[in-house]
N, C-alpha and C. Protein backbone atom coordinates (compact mmCIF):
# COMPACT_ATOMS: atom_id res chain seq x y z
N UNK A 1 -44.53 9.41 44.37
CA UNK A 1 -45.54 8.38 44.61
C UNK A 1 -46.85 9.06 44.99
N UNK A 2 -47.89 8.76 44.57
CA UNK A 2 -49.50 8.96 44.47
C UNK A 2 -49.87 8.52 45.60
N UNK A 3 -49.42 7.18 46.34
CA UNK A 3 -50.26 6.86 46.98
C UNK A 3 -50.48 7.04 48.45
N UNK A 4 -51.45 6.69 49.31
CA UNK A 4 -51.79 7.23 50.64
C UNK A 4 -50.69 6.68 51.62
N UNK A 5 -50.22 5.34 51.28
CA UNK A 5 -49.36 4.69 52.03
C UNK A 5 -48.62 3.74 50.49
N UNK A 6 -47.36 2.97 51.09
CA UNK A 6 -46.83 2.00 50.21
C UNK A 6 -48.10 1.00 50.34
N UNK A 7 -48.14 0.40 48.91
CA UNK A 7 -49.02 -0.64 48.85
C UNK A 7 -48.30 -1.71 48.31
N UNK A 8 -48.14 -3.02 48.26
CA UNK A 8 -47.41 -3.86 47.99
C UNK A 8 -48.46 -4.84 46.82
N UNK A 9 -48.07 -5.41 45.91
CA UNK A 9 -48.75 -5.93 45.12
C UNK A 9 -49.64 -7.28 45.46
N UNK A 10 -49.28 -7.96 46.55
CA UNK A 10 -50.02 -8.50 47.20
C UNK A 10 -50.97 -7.93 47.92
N UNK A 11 -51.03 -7.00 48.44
CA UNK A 11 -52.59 -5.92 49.10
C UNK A 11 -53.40 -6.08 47.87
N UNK A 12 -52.78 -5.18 47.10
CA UNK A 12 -54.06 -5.08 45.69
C UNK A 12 -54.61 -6.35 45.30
N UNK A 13 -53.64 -7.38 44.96
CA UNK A 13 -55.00 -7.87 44.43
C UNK A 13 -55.46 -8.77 45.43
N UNK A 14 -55.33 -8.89 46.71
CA UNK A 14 -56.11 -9.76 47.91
C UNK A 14 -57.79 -8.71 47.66
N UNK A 15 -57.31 -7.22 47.37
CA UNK A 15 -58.77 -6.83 47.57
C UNK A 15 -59.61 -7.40 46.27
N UNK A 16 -59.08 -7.91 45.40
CA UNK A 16 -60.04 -8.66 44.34
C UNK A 16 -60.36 -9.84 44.75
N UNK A 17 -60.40 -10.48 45.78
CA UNK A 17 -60.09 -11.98 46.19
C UNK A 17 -61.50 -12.37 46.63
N UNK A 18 -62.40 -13.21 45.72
CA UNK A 18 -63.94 -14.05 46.17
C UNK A 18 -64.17 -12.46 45.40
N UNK A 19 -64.62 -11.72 44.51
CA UNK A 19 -65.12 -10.86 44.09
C UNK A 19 -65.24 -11.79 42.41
N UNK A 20 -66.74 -11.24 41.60
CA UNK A 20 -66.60 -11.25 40.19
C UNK A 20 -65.27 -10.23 39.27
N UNK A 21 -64.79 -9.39 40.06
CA UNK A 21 -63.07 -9.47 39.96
C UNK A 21 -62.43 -10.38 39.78
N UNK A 22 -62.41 -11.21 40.57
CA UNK A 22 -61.62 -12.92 40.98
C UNK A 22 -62.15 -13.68 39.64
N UNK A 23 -63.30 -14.15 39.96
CA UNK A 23 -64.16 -14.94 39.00
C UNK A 23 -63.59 -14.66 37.66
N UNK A 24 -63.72 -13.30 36.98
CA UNK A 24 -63.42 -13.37 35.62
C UNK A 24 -62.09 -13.85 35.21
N UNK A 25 -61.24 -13.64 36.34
CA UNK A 25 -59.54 -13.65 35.66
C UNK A 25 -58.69 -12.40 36.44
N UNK A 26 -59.50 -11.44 36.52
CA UNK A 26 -58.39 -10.23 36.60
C UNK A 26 -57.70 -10.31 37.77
N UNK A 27 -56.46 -10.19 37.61
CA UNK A 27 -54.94 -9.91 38.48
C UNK A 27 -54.60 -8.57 38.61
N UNK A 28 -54.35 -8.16 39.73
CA UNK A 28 -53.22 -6.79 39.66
C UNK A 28 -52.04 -7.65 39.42
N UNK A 29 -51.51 -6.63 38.63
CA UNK A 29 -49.76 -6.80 38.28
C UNK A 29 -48.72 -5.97 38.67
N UNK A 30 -48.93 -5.04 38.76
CA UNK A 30 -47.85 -3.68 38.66
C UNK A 30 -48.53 -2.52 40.04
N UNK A 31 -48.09 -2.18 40.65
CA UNK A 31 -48.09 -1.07 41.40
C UNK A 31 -46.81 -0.55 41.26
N UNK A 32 -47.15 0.99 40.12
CA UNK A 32 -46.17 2.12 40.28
C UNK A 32 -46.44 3.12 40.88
N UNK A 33 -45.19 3.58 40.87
CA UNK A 33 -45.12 5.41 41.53
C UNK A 33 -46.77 6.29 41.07
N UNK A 34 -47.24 5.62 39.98
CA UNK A 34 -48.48 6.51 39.69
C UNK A 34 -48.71 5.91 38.53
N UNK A 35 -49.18 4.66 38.85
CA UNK A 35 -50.26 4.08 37.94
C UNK A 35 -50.29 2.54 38.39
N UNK A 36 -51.43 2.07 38.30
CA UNK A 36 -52.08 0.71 38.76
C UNK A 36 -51.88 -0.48 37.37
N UNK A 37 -51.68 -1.40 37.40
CA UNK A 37 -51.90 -2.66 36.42
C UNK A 37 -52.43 -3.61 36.27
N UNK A 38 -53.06 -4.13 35.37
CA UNK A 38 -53.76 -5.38 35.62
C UNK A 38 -54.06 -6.05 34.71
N UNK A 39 -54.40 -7.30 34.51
CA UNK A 39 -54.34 -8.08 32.89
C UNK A 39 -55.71 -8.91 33.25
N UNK A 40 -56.18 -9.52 32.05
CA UNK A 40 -57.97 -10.16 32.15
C UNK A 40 -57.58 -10.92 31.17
N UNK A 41 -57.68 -12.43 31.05
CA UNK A 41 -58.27 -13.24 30.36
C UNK A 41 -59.56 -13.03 28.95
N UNK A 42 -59.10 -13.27 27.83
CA UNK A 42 -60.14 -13.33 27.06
C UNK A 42 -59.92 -15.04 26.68
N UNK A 43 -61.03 -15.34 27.36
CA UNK A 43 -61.74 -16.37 27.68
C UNK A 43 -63.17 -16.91 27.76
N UNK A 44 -63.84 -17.67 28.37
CA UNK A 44 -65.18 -18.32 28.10
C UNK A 44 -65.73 -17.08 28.91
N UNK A 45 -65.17 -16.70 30.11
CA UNK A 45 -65.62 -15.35 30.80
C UNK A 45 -65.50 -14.43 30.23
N UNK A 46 -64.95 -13.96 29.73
CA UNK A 46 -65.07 -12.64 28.79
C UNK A 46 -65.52 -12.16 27.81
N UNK A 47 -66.10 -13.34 27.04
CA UNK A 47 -66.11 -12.92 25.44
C UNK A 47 -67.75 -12.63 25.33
N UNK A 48 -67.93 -11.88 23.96
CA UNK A 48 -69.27 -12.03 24.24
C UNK A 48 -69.42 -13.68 23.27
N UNK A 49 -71.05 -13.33 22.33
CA UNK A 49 -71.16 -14.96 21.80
C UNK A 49 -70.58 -14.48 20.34
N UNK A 50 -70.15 -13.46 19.81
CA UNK A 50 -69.17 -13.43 18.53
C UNK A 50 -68.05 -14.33 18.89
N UNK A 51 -67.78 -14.35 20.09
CA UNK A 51 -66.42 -14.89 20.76
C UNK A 51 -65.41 -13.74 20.66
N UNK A 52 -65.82 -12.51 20.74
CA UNK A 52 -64.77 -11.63 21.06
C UNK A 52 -64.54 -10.64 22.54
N UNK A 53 -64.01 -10.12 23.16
CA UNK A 53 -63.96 -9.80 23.83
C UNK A 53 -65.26 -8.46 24.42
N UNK A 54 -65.94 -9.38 25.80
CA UNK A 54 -67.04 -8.44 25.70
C UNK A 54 -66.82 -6.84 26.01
N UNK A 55 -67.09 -5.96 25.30
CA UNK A 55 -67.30 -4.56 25.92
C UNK A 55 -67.18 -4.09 27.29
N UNK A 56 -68.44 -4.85 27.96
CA UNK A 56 -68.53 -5.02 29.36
C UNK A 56 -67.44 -5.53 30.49
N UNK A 57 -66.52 -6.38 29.94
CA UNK A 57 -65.58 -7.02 30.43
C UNK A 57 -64.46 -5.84 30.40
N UNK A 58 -64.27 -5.36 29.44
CA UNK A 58 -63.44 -4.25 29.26
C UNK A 58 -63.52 -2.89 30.23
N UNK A 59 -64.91 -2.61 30.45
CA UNK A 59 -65.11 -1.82 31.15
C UNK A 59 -64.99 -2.06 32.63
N UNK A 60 -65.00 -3.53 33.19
CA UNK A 60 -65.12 -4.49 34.43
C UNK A 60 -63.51 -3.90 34.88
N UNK A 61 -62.35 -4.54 34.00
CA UNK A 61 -61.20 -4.30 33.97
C UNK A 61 -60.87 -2.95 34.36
N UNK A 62 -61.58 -1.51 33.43
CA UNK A 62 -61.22 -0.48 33.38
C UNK A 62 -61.78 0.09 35.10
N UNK A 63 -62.72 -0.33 35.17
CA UNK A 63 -63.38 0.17 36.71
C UNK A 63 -62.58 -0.50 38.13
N UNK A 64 -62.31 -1.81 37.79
CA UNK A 64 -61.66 -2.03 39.01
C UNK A 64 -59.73 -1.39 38.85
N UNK A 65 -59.36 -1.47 38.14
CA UNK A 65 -57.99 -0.40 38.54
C UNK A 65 -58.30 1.06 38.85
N UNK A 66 -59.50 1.42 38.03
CA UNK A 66 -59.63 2.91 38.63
C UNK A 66 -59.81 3.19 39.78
N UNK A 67 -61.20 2.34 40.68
CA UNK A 67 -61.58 2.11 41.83
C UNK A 67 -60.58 1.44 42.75
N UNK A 68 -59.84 0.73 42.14
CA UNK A 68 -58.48 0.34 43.23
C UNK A 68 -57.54 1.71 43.35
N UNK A 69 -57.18 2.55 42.30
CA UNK A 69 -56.50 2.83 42.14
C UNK A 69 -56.92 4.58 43.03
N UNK A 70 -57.81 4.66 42.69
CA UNK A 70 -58.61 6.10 43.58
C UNK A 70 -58.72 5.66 44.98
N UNK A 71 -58.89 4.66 45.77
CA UNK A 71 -59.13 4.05 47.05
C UNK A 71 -57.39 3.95 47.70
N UNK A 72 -56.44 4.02 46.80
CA UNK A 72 -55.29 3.83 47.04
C UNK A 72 -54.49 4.96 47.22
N UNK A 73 -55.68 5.86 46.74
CA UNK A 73 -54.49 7.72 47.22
C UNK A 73 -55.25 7.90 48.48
N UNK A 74 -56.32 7.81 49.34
CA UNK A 74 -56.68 8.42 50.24
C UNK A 74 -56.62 7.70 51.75
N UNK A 75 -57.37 8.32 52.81
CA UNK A 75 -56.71 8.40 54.03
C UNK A 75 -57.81 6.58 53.69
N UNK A 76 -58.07 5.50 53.95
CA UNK A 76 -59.19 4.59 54.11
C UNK A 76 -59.73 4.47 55.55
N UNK A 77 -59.07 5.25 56.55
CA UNK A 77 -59.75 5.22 57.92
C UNK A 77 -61.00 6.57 58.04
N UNK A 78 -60.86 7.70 56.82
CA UNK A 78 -61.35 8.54 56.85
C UNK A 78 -62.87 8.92 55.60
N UNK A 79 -62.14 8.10 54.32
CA UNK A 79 -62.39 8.41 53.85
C UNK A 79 -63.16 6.94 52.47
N UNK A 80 -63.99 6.85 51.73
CA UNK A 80 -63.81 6.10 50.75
C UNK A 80 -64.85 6.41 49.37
N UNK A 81 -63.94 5.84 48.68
CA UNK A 81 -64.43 6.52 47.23
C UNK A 81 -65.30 5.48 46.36
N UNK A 82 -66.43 5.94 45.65
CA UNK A 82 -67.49 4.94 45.42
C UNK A 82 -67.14 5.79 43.42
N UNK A 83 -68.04 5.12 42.32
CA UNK A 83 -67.36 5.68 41.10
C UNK A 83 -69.20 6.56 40.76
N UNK A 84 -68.87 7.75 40.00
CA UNK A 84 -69.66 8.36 39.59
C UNK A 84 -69.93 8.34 38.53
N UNK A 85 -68.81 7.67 37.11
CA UNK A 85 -69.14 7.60 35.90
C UNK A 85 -68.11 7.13 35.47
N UNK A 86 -68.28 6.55 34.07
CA UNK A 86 -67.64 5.70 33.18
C UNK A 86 -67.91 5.66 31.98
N UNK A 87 -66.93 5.64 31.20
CA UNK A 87 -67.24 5.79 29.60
C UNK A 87 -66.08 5.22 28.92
N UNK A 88 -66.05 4.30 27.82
CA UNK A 88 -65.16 3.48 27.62
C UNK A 88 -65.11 3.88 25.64
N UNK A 89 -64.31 3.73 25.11
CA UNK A 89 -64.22 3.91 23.82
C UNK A 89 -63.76 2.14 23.12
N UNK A 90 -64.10 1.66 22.53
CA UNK A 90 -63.78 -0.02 22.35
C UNK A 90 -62.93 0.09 20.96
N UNK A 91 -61.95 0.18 21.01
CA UNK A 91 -60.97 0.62 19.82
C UNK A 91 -60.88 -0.71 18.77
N UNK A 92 -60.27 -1.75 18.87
CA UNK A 92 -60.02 -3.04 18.51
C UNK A 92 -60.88 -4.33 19.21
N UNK A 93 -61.01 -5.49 18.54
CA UNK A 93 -61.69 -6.57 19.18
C UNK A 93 -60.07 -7.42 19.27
N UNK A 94 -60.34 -8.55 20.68
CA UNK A 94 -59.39 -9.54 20.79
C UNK A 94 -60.18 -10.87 21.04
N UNK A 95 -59.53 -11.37 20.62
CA UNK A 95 -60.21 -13.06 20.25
C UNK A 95 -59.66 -14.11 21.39
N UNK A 96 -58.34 -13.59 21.57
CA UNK A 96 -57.98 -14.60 22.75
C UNK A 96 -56.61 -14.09 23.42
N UNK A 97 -56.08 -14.74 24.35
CA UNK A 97 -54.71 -14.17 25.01
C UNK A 97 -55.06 -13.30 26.11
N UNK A 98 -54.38 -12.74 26.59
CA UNK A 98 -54.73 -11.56 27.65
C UNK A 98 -54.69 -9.65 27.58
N UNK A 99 -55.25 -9.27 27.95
CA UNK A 99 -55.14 -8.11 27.77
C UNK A 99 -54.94 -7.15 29.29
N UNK A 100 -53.90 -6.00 28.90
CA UNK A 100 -53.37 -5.23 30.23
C UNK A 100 -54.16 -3.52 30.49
N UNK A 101 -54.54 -3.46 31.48
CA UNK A 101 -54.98 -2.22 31.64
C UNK A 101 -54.13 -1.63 32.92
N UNK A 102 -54.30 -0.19 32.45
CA UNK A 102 -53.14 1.03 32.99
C UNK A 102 -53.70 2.14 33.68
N UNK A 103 -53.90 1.98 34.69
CA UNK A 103 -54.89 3.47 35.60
C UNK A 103 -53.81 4.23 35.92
N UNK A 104 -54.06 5.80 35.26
CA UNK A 104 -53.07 7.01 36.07
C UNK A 104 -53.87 7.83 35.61
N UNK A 105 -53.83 8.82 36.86
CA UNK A 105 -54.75 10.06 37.83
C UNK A 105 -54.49 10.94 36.16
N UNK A 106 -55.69 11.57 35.96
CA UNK A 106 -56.05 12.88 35.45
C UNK A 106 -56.54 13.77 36.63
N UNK A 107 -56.82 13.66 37.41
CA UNK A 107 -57.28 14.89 38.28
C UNK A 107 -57.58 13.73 39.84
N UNK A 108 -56.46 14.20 41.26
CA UNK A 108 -56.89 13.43 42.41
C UNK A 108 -57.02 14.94 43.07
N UNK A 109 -58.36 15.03 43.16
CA UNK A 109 -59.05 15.83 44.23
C UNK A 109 -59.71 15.56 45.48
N UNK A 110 -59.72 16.57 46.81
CA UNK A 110 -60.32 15.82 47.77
C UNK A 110 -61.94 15.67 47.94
N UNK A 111 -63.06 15.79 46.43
CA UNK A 111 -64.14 15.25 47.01
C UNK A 111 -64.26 14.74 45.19
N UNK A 112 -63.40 15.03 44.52
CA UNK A 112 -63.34 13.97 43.23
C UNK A 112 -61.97 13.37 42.30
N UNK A 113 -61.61 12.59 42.22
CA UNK A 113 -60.83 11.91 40.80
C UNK A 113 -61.35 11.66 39.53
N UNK A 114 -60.21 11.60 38.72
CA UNK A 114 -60.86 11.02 37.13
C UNK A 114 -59.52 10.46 37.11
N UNK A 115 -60.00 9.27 36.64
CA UNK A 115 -58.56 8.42 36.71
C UNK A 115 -58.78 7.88 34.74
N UNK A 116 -57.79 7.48 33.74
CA UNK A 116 -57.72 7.28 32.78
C UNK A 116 -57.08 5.51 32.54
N UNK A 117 -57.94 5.18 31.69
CA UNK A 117 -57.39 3.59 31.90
C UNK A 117 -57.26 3.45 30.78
N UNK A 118 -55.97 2.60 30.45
CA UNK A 118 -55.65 1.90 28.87
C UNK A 118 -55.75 0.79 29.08
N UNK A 119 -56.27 0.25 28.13
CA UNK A 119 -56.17 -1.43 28.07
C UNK A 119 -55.86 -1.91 26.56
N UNK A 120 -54.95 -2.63 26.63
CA UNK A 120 -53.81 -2.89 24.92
C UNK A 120 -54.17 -4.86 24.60
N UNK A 121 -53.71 -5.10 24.16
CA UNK A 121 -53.51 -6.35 23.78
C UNK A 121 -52.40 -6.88 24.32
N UNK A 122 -51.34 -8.11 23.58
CA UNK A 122 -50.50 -8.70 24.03
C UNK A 122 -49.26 -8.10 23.06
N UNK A 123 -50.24 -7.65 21.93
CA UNK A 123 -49.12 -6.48 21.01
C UNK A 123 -48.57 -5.22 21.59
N UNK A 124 -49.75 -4.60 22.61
CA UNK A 124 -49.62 -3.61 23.10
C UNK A 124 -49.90 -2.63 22.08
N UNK A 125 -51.29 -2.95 21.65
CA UNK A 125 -52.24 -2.48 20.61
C UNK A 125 -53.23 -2.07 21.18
N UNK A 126 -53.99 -0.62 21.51
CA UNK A 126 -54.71 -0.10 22.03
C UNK A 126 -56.04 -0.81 21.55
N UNK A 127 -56.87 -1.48 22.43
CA UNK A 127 -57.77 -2.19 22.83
C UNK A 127 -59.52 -1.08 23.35
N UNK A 128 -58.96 -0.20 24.31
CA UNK A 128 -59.77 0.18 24.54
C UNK A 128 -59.07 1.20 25.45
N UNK A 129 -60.15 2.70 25.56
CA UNK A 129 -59.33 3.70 26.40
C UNK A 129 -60.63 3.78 27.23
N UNK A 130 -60.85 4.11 28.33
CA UNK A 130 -61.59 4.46 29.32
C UNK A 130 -60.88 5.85 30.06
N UNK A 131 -62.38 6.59 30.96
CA UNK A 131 -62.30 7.61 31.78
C UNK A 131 -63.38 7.36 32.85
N UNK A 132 -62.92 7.14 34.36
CA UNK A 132 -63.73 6.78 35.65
C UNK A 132 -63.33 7.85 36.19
N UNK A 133 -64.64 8.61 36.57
CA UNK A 133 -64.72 9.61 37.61
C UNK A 133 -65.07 8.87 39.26
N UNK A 134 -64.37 9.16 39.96
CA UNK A 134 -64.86 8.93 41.09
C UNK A 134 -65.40 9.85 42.26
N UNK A 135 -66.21 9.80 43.38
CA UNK A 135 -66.27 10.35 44.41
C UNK A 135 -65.93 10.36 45.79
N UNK A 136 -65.11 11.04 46.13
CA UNK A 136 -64.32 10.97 47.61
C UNK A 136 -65.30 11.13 48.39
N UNK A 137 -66.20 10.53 49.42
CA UNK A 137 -66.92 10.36 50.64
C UNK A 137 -66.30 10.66 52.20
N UNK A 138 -66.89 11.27 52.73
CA UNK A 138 -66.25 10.72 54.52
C UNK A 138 -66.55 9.77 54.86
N UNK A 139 -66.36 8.86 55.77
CA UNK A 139 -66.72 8.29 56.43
C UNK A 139 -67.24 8.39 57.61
N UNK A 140 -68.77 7.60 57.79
CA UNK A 140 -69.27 8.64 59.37
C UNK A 140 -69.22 7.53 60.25
């Protein structure tokens, strides 16, 4: 297990709770041994005006499991992690249904992470791949 303490799937997604997290749709689903889950609505919130799933939304998805998911290996009385970069590749468009994204660590260091996010369809058809670097901070 990756993480700083057990986290229970109710923690995660209370921290999306009254956030444009909340608003769009997105749920945590899954807390594993080493990797985060979460699914988004393609919906009136998500899409762009083609009516397909916006880019941006994709990347919304990909940032908050990373940022949950990097905040979830370290000490949080000591320490907290803010994101330094993001870059998303948009593989396929989805028109409707939900789509799942998958955060697990490429590199947890103590003043950086790069965490890797998949996000598939309902086929479990690669949708979009993302890479969030983050930065480990002290807290003063």
């Amino acid at each position: 297990m990756i993480w700083h303490r057990a986290y229970t799937l109710e923690e995660a997604q209370q921290t999306v709770a009254g956030t444009m997290i909340d608003h769009i749709g997105i749920e945590i689903t899954e807390v594993g041994k080493d990797f985060l889950k979460g699914t988004m609505p393609v919906d009136h919130r998500t899409v762009q005006p083609m009516r397909i799933l916006h880019g941006g939304a994709s990347v919304t998805l990909a940032e908050t499991l990373g940022s949950l998911t990097a905040t979830m290996v370290i000490d949080n009385e000591k320490k907290f992690c803010v994101g330094l970069e993001i870059n998303a590749n948009h593989i396929r468009a989805v028109k409707a249904g939900l789509v799942a994204g998958v955060a697990k660590p490429i590199h947890i260091g103590s003043s950086t992470q790069v965490w890797s996010i998949e996000i598939t369809d309902e086929e479990k058809r690669l949708v979009c791949t993302s890479r969030l670097t983050m930065a480990v901070l002290d807290k003063k």
